[in-house]
Protein backbone atom coordinates (compact mmCIF):
# COMPACT_ATOMS: atom_id res chain seq x y z
CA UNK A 1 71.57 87.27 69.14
CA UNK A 2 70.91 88.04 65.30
CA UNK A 3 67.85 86.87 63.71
CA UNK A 4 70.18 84.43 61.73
CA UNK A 5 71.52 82.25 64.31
CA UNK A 6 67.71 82.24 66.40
CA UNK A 7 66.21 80.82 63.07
CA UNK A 8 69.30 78.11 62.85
CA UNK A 9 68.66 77.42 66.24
CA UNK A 10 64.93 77.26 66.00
CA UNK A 11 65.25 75.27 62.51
CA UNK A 12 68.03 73.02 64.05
CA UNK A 13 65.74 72.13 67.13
CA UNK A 14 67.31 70.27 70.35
CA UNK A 15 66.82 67.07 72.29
CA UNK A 16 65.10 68.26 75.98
CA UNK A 17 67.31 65.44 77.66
CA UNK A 18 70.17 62.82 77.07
CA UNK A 19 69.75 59.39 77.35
CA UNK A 20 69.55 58.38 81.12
CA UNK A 21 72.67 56.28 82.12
CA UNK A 22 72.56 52.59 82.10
CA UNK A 23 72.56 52.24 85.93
CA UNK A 24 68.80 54.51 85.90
CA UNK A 25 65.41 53.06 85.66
CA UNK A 26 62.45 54.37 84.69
CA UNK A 27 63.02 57.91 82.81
CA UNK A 28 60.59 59.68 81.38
CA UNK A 29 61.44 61.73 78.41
CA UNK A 30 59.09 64.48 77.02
CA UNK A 31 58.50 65.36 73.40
CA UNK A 32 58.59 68.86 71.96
CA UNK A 33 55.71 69.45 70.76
CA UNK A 34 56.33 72.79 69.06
CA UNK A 35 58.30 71.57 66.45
CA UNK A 36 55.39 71.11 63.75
CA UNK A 37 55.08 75.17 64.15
CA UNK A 38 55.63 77.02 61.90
CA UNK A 39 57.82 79.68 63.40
CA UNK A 40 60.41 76.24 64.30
CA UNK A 41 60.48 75.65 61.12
CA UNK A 42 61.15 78.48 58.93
CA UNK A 43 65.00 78.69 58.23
CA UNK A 44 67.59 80.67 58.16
CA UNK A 45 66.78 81.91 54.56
CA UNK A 46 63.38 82.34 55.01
CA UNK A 47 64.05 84.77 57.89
CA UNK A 48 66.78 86.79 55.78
CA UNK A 49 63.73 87.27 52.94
CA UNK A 50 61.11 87.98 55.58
CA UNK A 51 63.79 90.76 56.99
CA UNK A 52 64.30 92.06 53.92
CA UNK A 53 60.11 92.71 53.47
CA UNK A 54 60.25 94.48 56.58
CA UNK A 55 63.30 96.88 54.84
CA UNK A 56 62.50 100.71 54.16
CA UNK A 57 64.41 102.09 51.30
CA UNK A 58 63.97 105.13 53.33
CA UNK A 59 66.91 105.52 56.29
CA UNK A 60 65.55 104.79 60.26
CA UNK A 61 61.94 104.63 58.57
CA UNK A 62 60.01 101.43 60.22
CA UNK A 63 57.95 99.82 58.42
CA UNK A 64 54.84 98.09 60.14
CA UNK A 65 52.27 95.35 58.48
CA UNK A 66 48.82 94.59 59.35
CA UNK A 67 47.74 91.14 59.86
CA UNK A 68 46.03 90.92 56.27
CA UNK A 69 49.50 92.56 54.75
CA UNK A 70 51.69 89.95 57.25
CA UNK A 71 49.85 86.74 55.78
CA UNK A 72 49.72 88.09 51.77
CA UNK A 73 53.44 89.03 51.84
CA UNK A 74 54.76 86.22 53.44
CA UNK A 75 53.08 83.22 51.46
CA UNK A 76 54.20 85.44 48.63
CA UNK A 77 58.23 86.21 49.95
CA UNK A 78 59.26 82.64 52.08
CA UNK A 79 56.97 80.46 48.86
CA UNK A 80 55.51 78.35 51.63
CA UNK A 81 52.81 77.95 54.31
CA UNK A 82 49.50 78.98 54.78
CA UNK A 83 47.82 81.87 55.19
CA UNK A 84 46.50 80.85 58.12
CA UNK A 85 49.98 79.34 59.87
CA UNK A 86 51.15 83.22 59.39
CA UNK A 87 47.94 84.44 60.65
CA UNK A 88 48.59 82.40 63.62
CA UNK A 89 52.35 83.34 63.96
CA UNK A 90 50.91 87.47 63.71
CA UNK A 91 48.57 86.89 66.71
CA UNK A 92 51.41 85.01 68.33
CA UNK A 93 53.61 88.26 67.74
CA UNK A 94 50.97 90.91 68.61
CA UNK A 95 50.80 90.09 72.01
CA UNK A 96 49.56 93.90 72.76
CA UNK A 97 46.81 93.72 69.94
CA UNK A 98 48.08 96.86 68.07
CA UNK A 99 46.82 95.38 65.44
CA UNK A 100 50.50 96.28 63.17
CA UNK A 101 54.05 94.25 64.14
CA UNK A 102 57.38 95.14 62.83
CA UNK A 103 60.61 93.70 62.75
CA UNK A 104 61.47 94.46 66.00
CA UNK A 105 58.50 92.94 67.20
CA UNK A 106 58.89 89.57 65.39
CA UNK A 107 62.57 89.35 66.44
CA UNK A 108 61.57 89.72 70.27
CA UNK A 109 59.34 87.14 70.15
CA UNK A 110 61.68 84.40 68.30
CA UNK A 111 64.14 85.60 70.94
CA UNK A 112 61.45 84.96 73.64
CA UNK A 113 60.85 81.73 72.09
CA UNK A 114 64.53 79.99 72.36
CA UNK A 115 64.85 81.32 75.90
CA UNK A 116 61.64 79.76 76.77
CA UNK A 117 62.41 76.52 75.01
CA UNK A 118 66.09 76.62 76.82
CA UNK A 119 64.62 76.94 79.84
CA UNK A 120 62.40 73.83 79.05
CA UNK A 121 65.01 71.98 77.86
CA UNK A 122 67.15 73.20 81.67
CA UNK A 123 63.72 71.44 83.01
CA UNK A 124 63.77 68.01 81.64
CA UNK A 125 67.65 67.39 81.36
CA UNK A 126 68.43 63.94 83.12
CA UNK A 127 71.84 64.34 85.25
CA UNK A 128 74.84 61.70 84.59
CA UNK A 129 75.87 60.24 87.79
CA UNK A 130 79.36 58.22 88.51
CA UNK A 131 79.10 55.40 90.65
CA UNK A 132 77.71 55.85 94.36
CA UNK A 133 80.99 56.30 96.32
CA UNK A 134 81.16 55.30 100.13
CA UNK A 135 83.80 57.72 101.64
CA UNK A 136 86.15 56.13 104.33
CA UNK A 137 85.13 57.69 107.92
CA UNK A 138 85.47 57.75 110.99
CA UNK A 139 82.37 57.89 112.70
CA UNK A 140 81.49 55.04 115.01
CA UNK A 141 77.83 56.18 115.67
CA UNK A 142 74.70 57.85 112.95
CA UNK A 143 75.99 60.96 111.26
CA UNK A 144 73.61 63.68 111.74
CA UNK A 145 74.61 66.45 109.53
CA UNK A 146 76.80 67.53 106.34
CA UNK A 147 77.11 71.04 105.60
CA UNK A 148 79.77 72.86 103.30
CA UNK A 149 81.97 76.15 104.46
CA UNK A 150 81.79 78.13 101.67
CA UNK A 151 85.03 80.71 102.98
CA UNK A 152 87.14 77.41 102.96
CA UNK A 153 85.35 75.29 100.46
CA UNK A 154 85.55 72.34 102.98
CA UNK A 155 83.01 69.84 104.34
CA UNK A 156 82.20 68.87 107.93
CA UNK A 157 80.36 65.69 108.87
CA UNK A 158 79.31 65.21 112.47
CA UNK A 159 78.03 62.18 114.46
CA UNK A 160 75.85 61.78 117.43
CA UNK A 161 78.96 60.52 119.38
CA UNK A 162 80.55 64.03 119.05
CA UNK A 163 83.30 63.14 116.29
CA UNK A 164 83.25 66.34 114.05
CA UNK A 165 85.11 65.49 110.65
CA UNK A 166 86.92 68.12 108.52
CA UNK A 167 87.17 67.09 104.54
CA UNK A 168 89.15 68.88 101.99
CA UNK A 169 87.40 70.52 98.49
CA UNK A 170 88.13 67.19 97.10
CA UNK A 171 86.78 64.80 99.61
CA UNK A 172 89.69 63.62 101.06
CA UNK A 173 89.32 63.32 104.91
CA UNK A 174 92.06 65.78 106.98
CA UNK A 175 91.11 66.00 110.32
CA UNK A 176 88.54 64.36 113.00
CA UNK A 177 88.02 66.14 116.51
CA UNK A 178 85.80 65.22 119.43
CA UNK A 179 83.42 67.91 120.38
CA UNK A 180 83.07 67.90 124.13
CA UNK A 181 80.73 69.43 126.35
CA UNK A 182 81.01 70.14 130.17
CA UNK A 183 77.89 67.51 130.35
CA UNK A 184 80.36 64.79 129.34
CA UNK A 185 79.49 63.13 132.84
CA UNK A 186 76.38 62.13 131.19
CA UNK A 187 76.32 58.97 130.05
CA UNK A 188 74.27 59.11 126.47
CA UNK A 189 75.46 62.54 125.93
CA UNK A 190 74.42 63.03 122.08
CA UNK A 191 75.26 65.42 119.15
CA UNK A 192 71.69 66.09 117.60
CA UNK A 193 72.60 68.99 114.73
CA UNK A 194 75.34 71.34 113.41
CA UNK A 195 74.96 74.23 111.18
CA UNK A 196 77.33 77.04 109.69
CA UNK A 197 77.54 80.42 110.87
CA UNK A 198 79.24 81.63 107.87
CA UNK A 199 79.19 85.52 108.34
CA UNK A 200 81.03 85.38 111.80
CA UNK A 201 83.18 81.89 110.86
CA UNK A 202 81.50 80.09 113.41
CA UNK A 203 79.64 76.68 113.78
CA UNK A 204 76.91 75.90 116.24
CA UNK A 205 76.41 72.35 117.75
CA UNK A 206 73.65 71.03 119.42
CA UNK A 207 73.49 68.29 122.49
CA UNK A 208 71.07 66.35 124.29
CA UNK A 209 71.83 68.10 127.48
CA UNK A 210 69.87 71.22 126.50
CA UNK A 211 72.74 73.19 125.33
CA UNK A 212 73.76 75.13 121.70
CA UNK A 213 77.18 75.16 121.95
CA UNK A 214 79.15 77.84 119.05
CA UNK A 215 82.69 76.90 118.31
CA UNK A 216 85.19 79.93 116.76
CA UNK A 217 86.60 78.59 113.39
CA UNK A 218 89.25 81.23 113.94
CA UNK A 219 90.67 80.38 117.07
CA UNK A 220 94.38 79.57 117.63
CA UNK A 221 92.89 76.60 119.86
CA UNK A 222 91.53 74.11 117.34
CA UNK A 223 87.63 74.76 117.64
CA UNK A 224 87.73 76.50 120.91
CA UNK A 225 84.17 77.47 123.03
CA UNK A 226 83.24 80.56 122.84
CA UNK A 227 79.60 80.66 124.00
CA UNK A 228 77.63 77.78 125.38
CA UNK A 229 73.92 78.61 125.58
CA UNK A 230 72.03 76.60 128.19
CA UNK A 231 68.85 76.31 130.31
CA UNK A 232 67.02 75.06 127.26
CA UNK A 233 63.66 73.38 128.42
CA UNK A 234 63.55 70.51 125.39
CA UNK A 235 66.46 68.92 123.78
CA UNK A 236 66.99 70.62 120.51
CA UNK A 237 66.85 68.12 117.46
CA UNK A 238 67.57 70.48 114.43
CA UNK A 239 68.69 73.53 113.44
CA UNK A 240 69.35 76.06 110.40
CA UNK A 241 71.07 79.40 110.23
CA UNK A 242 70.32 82.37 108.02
CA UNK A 243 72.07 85.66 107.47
CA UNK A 244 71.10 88.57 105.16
CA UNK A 245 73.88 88.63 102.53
CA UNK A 246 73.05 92.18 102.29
CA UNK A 247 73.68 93.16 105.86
CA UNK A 248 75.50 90.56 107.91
CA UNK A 249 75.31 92.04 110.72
CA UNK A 250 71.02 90.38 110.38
CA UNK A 251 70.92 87.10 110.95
CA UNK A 252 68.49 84.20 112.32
CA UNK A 253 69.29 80.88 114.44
CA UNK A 254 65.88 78.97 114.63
CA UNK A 255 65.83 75.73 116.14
CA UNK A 256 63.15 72.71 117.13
CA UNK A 257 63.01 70.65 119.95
CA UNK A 258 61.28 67.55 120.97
CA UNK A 259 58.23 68.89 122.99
CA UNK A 260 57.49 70.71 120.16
CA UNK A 261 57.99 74.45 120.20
CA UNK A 262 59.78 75.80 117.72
CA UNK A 263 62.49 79.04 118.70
CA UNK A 264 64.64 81.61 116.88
CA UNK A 265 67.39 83.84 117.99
CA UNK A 266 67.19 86.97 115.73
CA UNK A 267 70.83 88.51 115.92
CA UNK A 268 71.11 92.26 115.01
CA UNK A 269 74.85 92.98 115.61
CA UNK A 270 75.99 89.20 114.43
CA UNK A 271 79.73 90.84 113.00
CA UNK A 272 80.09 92.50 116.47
CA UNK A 273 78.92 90.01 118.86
CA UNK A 274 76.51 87.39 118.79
CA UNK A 275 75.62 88.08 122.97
CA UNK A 276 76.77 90.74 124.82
CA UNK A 277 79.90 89.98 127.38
CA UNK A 278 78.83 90.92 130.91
CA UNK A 279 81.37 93.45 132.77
CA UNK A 280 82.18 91.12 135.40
CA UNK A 281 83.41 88.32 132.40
CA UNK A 282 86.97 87.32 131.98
CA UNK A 283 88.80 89.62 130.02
CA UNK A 284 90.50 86.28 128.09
CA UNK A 285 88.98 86.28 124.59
CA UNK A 286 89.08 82.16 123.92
CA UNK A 287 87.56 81.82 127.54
CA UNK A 288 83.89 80.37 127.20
CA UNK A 289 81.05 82.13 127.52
CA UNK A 290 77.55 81.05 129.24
CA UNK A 291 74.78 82.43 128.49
CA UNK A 292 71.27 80.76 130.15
CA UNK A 293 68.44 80.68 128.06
CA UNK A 294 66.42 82.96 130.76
CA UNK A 295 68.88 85.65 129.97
CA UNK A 296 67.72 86.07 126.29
CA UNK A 297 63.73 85.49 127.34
CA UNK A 298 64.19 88.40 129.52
CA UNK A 299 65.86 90.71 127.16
CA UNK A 300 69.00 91.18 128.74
CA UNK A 301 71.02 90.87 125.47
CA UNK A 302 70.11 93.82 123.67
CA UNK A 303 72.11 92.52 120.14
CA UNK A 304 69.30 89.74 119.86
CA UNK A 305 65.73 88.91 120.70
CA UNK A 306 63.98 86.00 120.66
CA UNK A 307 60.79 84.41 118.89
CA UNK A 308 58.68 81.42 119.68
CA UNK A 309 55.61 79.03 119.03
CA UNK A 310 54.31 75.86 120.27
CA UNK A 311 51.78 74.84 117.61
CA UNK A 312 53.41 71.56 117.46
CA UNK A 313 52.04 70.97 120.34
CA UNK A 314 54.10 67.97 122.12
CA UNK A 315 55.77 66.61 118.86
CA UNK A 316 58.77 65.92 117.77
CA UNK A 317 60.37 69.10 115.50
CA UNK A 318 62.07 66.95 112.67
CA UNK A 319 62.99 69.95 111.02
CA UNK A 320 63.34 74.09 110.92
CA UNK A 321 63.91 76.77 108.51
CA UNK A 322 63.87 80.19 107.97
CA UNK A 323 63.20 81.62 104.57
CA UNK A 324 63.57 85.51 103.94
CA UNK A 325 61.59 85.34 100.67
CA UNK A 326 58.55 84.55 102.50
CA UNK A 327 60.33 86.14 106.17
CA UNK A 328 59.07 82.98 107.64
CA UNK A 329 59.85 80.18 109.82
CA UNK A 330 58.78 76.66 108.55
CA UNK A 331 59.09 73.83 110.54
CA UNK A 332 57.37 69.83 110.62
CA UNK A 333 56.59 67.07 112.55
CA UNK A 334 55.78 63.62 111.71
CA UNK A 335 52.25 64.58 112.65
CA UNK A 336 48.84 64.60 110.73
CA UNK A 337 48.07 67.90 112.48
CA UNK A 338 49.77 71.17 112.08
CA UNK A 339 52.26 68.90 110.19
CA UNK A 340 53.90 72.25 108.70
CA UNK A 341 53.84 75.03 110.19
CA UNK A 342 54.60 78.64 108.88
CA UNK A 343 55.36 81.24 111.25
CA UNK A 344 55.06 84.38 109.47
CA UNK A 345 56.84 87.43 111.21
CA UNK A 346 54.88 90.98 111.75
CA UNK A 347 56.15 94.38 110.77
CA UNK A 348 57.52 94.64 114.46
CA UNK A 349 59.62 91.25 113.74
CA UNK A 350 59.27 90.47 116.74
CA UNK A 351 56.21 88.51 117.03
CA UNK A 352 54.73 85.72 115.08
CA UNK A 353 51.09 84.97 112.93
CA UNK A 354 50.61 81.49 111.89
CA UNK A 355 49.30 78.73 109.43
CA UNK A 356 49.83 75.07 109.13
CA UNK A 357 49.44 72.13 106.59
CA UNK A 358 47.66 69.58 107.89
CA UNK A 359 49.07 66.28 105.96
CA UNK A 360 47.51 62.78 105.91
CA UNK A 361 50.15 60.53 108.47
CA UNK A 362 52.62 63.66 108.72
CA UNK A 363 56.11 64.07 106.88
CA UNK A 364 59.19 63.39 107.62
CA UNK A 365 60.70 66.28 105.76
CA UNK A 366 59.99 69.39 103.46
CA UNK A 367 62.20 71.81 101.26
CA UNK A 368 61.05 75.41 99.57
CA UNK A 369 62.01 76.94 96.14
CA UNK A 370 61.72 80.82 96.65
CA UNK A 371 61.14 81.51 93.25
CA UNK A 372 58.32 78.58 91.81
CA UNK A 373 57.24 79.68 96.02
CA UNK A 374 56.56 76.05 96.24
CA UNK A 375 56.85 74.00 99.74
CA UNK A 376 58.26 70.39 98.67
CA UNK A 377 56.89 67.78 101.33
CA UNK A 378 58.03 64.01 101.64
CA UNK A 379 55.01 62.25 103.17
CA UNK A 380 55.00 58.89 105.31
CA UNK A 381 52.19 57.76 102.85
CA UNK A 382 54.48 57.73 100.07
CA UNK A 383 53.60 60.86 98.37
CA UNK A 384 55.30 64.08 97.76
CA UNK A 385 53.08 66.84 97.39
CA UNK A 386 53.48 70.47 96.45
CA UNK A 387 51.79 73.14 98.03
CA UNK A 388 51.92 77.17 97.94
CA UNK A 389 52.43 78.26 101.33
CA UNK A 390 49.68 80.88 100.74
CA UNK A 391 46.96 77.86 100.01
CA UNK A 392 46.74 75.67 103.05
CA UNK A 393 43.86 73.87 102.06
CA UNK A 394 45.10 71.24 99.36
CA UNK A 395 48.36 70.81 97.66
CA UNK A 396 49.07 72.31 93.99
CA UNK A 397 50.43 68.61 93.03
CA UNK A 398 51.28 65.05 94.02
CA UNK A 399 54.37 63.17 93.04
CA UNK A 400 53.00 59.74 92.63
CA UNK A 401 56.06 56.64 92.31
CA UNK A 402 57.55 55.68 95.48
CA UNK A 403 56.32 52.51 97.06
CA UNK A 404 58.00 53.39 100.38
CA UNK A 405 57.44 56.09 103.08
CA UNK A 406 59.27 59.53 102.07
CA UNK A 407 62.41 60.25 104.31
CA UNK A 408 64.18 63.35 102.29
CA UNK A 409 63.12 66.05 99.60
CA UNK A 410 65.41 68.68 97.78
CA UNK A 411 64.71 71.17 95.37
CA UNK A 412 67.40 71.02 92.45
CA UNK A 413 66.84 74.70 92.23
CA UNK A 414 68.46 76.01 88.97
CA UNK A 415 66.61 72.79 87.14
CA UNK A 416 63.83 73.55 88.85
CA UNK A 417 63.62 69.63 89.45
CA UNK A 418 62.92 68.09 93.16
CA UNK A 419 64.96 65.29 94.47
CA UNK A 420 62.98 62.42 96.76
CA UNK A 421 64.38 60.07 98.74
CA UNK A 422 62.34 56.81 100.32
CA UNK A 423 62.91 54.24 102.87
CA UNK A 424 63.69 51.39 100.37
CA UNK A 425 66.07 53.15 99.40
CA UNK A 426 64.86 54.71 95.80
CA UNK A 427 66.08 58.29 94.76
CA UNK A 428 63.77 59.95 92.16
CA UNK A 429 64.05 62.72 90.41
CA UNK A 430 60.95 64.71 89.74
CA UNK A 431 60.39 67.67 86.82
CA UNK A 432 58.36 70.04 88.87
CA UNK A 433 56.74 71.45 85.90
CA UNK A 434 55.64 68.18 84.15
CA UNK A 435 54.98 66.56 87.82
CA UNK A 436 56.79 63.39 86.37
CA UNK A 437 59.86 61.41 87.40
CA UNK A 438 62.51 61.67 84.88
CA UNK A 439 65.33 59.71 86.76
CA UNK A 440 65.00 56.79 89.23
CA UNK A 441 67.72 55.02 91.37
CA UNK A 442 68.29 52.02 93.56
CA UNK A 443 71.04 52.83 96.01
CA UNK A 444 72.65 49.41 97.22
CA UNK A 445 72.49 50.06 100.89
CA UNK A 446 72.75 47.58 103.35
CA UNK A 447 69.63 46.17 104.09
CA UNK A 448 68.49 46.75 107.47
CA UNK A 449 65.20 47.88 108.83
CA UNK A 450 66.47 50.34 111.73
CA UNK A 451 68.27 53.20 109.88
CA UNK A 452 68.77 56.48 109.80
CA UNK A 453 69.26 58.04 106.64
CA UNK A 454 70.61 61.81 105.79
CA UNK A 455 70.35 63.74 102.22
CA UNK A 456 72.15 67.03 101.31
CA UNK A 457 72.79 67.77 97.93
CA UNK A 458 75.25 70.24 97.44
CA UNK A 459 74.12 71.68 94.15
CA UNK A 460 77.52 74.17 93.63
CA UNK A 461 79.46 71.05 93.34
CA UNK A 462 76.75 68.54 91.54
CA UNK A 463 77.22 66.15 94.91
CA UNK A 464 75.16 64.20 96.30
CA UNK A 465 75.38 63.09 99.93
CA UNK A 466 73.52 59.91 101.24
CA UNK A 467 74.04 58.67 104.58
CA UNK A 468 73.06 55.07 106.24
CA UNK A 469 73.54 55.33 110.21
CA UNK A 470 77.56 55.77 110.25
CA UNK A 471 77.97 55.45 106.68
CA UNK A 472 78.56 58.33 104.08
CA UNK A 473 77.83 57.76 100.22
CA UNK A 474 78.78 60.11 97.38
CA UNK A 475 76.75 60.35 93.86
CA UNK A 476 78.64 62.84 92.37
CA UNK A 477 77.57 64.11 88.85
CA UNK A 478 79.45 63.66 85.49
CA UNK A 479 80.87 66.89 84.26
CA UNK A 480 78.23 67.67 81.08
CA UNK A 481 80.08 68.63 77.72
CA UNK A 482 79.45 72.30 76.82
CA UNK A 483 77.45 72.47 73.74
CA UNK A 484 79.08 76.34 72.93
CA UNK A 485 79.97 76.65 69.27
CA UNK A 486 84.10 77.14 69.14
CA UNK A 487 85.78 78.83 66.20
CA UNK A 488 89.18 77.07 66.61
CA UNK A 489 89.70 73.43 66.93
CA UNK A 490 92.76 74.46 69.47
CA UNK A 491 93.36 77.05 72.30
CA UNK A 492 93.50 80.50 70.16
CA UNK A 493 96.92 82.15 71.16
CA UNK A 494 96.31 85.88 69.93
CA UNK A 495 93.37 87.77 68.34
CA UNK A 496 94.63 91.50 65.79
CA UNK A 497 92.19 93.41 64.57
CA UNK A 498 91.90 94.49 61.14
CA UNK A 499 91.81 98.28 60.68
CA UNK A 500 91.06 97.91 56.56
CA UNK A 501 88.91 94.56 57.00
CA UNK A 502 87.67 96.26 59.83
CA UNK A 503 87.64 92.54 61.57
CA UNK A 504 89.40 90.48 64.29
CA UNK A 505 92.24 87.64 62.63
CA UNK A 506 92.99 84.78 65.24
CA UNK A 507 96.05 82.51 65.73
CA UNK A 508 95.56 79.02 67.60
CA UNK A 509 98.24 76.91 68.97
CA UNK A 510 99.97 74.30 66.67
CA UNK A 511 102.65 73.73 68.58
CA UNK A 512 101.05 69.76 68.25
CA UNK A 513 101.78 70.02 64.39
CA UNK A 514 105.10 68.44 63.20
CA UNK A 515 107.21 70.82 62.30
CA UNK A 516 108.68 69.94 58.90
CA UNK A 517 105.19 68.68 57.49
CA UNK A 518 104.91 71.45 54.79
């Protein structure tokens, strides 16, 4: 970027967010506070005569000026400010204390200065939502998760009855199928979770009859068996899958159950086989599988091992992750003791060492953003706090604004904003760095006091799932109009360069102007 456009862009200044949308309540918008410096308001002439002091006549010969130099020549060359607003903008440059900048120096740091204010500006932008959209399905009973295949770039929704829905890119619903398990003599038979198992196109579906059942997306049968894992002694309630995009081949199932202990299956040959076939198994490739829990305690399957913990200690798991930034599995329970949990795995990744957050009336849920390393929690007491998983003690911050208990939290990672969602039905939406709510929204749910209530945002597609029991909502956000400075009015057709200008020439497309108009 030359020196000429960063002082436009600097002089020019910009907004840090739109207005919020007429349908939002309560925004908070933040003023910039740098624009009475004196560096935002030098233009683009004053930086071509400040260039030109820092000119040699002398070819490739720098030239370097002390601060007393920097301040005398500069009142002198721009013809305004003080000597002590350029003694200020010296220091500002001289981060190193060399005592001497030069041009180089000076452009760095204007440079440094628009990326920094971008990235504020990222911070604070409020999003443009559409209307909340209630998509037509089929689900008779709560839907329990949404996830997004990212090989077909289509969505599945499953309920607790077993009715697994398949929608397209678009949201348009294509296909529902009942997933069944050999249980189904069981009268409240339930789906509890789902996740992806994108490097080996599976997905893996949990029941209430102790059992992790993974379904081939490849099959020729439509979502045939191919392992069933059972012998599980709780009823697992949630799940999440992890593989290293590096090496596939690594990857981690960790799962919660409702006594409390929290276990992972750490596959090691996931692109060969997730468990080893026994000799004596059916040489039929879509038969099932079964594989007993025992089996994998034991060690039998050599292509995965398994870790463990029961520091919840009789509580419910409401929810598990693994995180390879901090090689850790976090899980919580709606418990005031050890209500997170971080299981931290040794060199020998094998075993476990452990700290916990223990949170006033428990949560409900949590999220992490790997690179603020900041654990997002969404507390029954109707706060969300912030904490760095290193510091157990007391959190970094508390969102303060919900008048309800705390159901969902999700980082809107590239934003660096947090998303909260509360019982009455209130999303917020928090700037991390300000630890203010910039965005607030009434979703017109039914009311009803006994509900379960899902959130996924799928931040690739700016789409924002909310689920009420059987019920599926879409807040989908408004396409934002690029703010990129175009050359042409139209679509440019064919660029020549100039050999004697020694310069591109363009041609756009008026194929929209009338012909005859001379």
């Amino acid at each position: 970027m030359s020196c000429q456009k960063a002082a436009l862009e600097l002089n020019i200044g910009s907004q840090l967010g739109p207005k919020s949308p007429e349908r939002t309540e309560g925004v908070t918008a933040f003023e910039d506070y740098g624009t009475g410096l004196l560096e935002n308001q030098l233009s683009v002439g004053d930086f071509v005569k400040i260039q030109k002091a820092f000119e040699s006549p002398e070819p490739r010969k720098i030239i370097c000026m002390s601060r007393e130099d920097f301040t005398q020549k500069m009142t002198e060359i721009v013809g305004w400010g003080t000597k002590e607003e350029y003694g200020e903008l010296f220091d500002k440059v001289d981060v190193a204390q060399d005592g001497f900048i030069n041009w180089d120096k000076l452009t760095s740091f204007i440079l440094l200065e628009l990326y920094e204010r971008d990235e504020r500006a990222k911070a604070t932008v409020v999003p443009q939502w559409k209307d909340l959209e209630f998509l037509p399905v089929k689900h008779k009973d709560t839907i329990q998760k949404v996830i997004f295949l990212k090989n077909s770039s289509h969505y599945l929704t499953i309920s607790k009855e077993g009715l697994l829905a398949i929608w397209g890119e678009h949201l348009k619903l294509q296909e529902t199928f009942p997933i069944t398990s050999d249980a189904t003599k069981l009268k409240h038979l339930w789906v509890t979770s789902l996740v992806s198992l994108e490097n080996v196109n599976k997905i893996a579906v949990a029941f209430t009859s102790k059992e992790i059942c993974f379904y081939d997306l490849l099959s020729k049968e439509e979502f045939a068996c191919q392992y069933k894992l059972q012998g599980l002694k709780g009823t697992p309630i949630c799940m999440d899958y992890w593989y290293d995009p590096l090496d596939a081949n690594e990857s981690i199932l960790s799962f919660g159950d409702i006594t409390g202990k929290v276990q992972a299956i750490a596959f090691t040959a996931a692109l060969i086989s997730l468990f080893e076939r026994p000799a004596s198994a059916c040489e039929d490739g879509e038969a099932t599988m079964t594989i007993n829990w025992a089996e994998l305690l034991s060690g039998c399957h050599k292509c995965c091992h398994i870790l463990e913990h029961k520091l919840h200690q009789g509580d419910w798991v409401r929810q598990v992750t693994y995180n390879a930034s901090l090689d850790a599995i976090i899980s919580s329970t709606t418990s005031n003791t050890n209500s997170v949990v971080l299981a931290w795995r040794e060199k020998s990744k094998k075993h476990l060492n452990m700290t916990s957050f223990n949170i006033a009336q428990g949560i409900h849920a949590f999220d992490y953003h790997s690179r603020l390393n900041l654990i997002a929690t969404a507390g029954i007491n109707n706060k969300v706090c912030l904490w760095n998983p290193y510091v157990v003690s007391k959190p970094v911050g508390v969102l303060w604004g919900h008048s309800a208990s705390v159901i969902a939290v999700q980082f809107f990672v590239e934003r660096k904003q947090l998303f909260s969602f509360s019982k009455d039905k209130v999303l917020r939406l928090w700037d991390i760095q300000h630890q203010l709510s910039i965005q607030r929204i009434a979703c017109s749910f039914p009311k009803s006091q006994d509900f379960r209530c899902l959130f996924h945002f799928d931040e690739a597609h700016g789409r924002l799932f909310i689920s009420f029991n059987n019920q599926l909502a879409l807040l989908a956000m408004k396409s934002e109009a690029s703010k990129r400075v175009k050359s042409h009015e139209k679509a440019v057709t064919c660029v020549l360069y100039n050999s004697i200008l020694k310069q591109p020439s363009q041609c756009e497309d008026d194929t929209n102007e009338d012909p005859y108009d001379n």
